[in-house]
N, C-alpha and C. Protein backbone atom coordinates (compact mmCIF):
# COMPACT_ATOMS: atom_id res chain seq x y z
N UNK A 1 -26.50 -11.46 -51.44
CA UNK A 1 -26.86 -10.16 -50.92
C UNK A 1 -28.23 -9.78 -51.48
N UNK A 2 -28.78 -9.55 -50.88
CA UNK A 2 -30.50 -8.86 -50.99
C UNK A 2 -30.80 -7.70 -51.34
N UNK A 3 -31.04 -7.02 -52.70
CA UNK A 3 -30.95 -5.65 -52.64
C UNK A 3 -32.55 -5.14 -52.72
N UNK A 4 -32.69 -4.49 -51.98
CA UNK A 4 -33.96 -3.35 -52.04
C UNK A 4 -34.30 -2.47 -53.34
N UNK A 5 -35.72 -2.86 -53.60
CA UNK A 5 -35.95 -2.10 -54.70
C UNK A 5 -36.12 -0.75 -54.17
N UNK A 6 -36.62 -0.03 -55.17
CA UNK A 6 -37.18 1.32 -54.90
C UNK A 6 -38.37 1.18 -54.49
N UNK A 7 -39.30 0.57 -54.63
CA UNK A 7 -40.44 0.18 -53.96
C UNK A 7 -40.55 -0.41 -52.66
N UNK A 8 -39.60 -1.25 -52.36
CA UNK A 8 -39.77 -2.17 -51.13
C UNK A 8 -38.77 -0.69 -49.93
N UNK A 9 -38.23 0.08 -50.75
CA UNK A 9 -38.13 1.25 -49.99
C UNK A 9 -38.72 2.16 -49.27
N UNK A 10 -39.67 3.00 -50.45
CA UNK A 10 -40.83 3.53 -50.27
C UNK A 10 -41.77 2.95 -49.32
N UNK A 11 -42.23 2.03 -49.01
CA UNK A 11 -42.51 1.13 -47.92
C UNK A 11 -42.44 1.44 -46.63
N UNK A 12 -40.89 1.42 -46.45
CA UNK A 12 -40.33 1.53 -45.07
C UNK A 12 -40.89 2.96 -44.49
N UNK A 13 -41.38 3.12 -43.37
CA UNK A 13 -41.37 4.57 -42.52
C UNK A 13 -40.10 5.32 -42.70
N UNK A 14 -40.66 7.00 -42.58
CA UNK A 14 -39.79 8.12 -42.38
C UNK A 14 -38.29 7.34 -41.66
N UNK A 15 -38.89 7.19 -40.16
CA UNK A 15 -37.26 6.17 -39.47
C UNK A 15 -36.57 5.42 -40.18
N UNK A 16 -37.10 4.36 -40.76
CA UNK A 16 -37.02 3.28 -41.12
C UNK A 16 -36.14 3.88 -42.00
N UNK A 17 -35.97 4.26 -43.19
CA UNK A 17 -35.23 4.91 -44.10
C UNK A 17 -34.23 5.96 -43.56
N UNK A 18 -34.24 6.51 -42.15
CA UNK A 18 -33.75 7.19 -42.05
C UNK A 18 -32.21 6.11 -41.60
N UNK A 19 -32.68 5.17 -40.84
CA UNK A 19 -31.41 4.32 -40.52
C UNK A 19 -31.08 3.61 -41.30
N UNK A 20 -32.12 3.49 -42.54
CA UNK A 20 -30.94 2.39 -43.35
C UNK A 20 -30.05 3.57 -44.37
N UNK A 21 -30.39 4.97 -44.23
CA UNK A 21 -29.30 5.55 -44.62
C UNK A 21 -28.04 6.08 -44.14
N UNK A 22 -28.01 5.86 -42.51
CA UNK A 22 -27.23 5.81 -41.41
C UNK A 22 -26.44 4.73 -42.01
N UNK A 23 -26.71 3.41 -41.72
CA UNK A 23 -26.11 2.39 -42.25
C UNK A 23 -25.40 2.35 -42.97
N UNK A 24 -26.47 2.54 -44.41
CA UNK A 24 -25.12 2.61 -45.87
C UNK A 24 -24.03 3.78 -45.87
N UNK A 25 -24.49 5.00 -44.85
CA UNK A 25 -22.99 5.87 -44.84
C UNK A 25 -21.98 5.25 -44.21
N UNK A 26 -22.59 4.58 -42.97
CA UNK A 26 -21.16 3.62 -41.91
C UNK A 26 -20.90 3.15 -42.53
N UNK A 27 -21.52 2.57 -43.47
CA UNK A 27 -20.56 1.27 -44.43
C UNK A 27 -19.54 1.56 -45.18
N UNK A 28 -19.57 3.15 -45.79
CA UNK A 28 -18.78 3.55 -46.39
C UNK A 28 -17.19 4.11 -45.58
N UNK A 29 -17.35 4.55 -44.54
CA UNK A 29 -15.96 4.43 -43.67
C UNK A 29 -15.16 3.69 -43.76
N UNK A 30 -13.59 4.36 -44.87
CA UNK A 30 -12.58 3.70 -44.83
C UNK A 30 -12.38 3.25 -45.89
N UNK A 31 -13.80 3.76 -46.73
CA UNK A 31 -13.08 3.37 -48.14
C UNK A 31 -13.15 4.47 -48.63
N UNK A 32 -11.99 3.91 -49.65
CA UNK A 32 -11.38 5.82 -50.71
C UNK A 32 -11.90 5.73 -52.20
N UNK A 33 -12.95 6.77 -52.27
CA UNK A 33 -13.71 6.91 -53.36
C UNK A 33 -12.91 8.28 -53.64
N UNK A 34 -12.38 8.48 -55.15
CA UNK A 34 -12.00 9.17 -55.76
C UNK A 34 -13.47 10.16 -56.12
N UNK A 35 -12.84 11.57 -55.88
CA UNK A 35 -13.94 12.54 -56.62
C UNK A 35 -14.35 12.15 -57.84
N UNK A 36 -15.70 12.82 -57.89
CA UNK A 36 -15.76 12.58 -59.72
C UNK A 36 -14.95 13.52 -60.78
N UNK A 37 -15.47 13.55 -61.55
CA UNK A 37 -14.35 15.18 -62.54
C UNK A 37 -14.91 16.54 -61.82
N UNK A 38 -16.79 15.85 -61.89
CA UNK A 38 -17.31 17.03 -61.48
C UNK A 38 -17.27 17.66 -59.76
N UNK A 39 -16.70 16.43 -59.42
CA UNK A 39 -16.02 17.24 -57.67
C UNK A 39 -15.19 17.87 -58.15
N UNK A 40 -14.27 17.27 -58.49
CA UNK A 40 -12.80 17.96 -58.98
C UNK A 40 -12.97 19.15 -59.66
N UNK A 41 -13.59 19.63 -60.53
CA UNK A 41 -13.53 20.95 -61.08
C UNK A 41 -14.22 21.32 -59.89
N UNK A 42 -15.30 21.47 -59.08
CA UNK A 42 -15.66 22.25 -58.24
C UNK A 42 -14.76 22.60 -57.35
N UNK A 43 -14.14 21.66 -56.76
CA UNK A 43 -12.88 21.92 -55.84
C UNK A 43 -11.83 23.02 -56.13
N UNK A 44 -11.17 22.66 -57.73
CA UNK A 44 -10.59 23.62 -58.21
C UNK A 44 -11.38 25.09 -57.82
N UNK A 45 -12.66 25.08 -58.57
CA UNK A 45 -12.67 26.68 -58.51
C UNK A 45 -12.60 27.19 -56.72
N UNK A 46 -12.96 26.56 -56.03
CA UNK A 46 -13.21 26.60 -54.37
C UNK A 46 -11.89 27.35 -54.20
N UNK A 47 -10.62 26.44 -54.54
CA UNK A 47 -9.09 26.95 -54.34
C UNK A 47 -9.02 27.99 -54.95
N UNK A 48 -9.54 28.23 -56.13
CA UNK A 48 -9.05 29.66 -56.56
C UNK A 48 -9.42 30.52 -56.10
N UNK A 49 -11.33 30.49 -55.95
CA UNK A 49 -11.67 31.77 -54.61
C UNK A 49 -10.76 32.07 -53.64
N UNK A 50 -10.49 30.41 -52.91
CA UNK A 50 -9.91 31.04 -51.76
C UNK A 50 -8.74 31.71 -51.64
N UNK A 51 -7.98 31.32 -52.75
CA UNK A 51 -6.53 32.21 -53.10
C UNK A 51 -6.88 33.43 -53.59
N UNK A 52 -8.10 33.79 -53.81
CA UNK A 52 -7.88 34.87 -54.80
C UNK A 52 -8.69 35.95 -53.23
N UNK A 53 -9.36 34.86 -52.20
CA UNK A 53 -9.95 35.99 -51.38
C UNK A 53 -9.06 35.99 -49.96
N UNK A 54 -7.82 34.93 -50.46
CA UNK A 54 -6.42 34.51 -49.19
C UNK A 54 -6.62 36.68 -48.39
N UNK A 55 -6.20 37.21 -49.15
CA UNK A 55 -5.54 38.77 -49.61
C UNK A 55 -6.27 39.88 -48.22
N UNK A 56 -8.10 39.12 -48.75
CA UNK A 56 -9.20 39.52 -47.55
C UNK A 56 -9.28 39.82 -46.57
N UNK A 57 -8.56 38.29 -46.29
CA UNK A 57 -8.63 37.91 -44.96
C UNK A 57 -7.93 38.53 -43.71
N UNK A 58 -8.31 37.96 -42.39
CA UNK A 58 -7.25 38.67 -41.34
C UNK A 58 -7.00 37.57 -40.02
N UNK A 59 -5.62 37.59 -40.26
CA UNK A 59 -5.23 36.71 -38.59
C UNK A 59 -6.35 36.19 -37.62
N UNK A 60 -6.26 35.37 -36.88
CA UNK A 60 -7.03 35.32 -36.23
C UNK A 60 -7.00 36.30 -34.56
N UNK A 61 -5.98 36.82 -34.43
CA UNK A 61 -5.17 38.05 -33.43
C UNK A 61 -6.23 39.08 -33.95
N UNK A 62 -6.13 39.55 -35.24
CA UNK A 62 -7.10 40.52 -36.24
C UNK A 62 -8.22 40.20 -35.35
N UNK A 63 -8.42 39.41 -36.07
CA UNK A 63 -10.35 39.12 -35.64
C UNK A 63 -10.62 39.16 -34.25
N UNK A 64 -9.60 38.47 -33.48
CA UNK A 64 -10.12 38.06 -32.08
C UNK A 64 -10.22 39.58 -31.11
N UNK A 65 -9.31 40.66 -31.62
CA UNK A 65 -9.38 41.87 -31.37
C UNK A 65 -10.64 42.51 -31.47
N UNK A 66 -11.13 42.12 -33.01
CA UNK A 66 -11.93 42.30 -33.30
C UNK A 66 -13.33 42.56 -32.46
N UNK A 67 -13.18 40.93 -32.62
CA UNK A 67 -14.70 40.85 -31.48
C UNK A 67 -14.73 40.89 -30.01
N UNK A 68 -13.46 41.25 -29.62
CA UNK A 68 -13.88 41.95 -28.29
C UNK A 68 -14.17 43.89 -28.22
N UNK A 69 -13.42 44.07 -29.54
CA UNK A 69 -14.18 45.57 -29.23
C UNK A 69 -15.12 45.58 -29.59
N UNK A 70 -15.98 44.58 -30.05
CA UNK A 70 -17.47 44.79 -30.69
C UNK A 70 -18.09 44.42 -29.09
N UNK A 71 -17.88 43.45 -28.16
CA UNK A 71 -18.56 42.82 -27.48
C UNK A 71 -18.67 43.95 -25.85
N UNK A 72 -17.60 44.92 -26.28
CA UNK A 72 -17.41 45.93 -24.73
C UNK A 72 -18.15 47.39 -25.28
């Protein structure tokens, strides 16, 4: 396997880089990469907002009411 430096990168055109980062994402489809810790604590706090802003929120009946009396 042939790996690209950082130089022989820099090289390539705007495009050029743009598809070989197309690439290396397709490549990644289908495989299961575990978060890091530092996903994982971010995630956590994400859940707690959202539980803590669950309370906020409103149906989507709520809302959809909503924006038709805004829209008449």
């Amino acid at each position: 396997m042939s790996i690209l430096t950082a130089k022989e990168i820099t090289r390539l055109s705007p495009p050029e880089r743009l598809a070989l980062i197309g690439e290396l994402w397709d490549s990644l489809a289908g495989v299961d990469l575990p978060p890091s810790s530092a996903q994982q604590a971010e995630l956590g706090r994400r859940l707690e907002r959202f539980d803590d802003d669950r309370a906020d929120g409103v149906s989507w009946a709520e809302l959809r009411t909503e924006l038709a009396a805004r829209a008449s």
